[in-house]
Protein backbone atom coordinates (compact mmCIF):
# COMPACT_ATOMS: atom_id res chain seq x y z
CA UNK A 1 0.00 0.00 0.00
CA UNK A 2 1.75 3.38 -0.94
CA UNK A 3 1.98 6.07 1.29
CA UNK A 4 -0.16 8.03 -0.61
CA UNK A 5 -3.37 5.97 0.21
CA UNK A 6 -4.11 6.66 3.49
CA UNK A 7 -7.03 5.14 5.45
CA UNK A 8 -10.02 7.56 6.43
CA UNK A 9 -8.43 6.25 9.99
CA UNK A 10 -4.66 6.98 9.24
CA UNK A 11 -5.79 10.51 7.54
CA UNK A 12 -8.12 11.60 10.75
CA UNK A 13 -4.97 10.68 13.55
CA UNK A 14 -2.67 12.31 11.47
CA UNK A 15 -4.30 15.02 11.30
CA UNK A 16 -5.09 15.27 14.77
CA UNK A 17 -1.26 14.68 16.04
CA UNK A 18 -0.33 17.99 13.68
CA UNK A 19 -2.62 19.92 15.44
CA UNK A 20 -1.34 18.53 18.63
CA UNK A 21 2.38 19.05 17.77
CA UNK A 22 2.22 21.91 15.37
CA UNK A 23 6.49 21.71 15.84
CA UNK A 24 6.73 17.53 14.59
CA UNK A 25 9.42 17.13 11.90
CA UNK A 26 8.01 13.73 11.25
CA UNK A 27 4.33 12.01 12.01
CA UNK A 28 3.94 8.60 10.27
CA UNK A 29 0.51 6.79 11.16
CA UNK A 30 0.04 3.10 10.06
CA UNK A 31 -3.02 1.59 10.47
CA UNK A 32 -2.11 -2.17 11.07
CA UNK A 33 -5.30 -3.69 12.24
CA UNK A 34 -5.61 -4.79 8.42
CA UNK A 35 -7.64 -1.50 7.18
CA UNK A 36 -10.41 -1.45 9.91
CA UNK A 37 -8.66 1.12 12.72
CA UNK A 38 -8.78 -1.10 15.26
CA UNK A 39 -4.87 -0.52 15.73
CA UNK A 40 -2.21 2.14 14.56
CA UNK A 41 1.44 1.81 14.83
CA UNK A 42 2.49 5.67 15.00
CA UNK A 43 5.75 7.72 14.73
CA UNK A 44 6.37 11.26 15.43
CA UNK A 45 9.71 12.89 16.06
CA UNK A 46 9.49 16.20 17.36
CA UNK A 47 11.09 18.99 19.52
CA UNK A 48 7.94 18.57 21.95
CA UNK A 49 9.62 15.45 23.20
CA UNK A 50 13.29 17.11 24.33
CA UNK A 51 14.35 17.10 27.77
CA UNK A 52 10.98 14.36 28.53
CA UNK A 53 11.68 10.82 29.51
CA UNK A 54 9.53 8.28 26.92
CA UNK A 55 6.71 7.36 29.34
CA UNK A 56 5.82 10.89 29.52
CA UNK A 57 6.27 11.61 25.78
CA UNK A 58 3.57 8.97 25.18
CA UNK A 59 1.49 10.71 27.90
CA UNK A 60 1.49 13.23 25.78
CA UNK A 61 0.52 11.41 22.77
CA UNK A 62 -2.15 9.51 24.35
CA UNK A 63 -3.41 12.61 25.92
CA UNK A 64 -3.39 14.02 22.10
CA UNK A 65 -5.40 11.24 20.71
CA UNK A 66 -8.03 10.25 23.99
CA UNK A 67 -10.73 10.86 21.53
CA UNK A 68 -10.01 8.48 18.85
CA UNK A 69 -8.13 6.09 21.20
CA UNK A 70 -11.73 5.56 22.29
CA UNK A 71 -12.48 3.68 19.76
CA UNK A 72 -9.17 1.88 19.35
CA UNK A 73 -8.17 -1.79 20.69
CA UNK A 74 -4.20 -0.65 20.54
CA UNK A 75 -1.79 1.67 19.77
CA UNK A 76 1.91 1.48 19.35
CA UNK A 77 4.08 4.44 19.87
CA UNK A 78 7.41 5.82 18.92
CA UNK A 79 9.09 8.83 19.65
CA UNK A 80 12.27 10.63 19.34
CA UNK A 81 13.51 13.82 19.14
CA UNK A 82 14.76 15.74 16.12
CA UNK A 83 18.69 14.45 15.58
């Protein structure tokens, strides 16, 4: 599947995480419950996450997303920080 077809699902957390971190370098969402958003794989690098240990740069992602997480069974995360 190429990049450029996103799922409804992939397109609406996406969008959601570059409202949330307006200063992300990166944001990759991958929806890898087969196509039916059960569960997204995401990656965001941004400057947001300096200086914050990993549990509470996924705090901060969860917190982002406790809408659509609602409606999720899982969600992997990865974060880093601009190199």
């Amino acid at each position: 599947r190429s990049f450029a077809s996103q799922t409804d699902g992939e397109a609406r957390v996406s969008r959601v995480l570059r409202e949330k971190f307006p200063r992300a370098a990166a944001i990759r969402v991958v929806d890898i419950s087969g196509g039916c958003g059960a569960m997204y794989e995401i990656h965001i690098e941004s400057e947001e996450f300096r200086e914050k240990r990993t549990v509470q740069q996924h705090q901060m992602v969860n917190e982002a997303l406790s809408e659509e997480i609602k409606s999720m069974h899982g969600l992997r995360i990865f974060t880093s920080t601009p190199k």
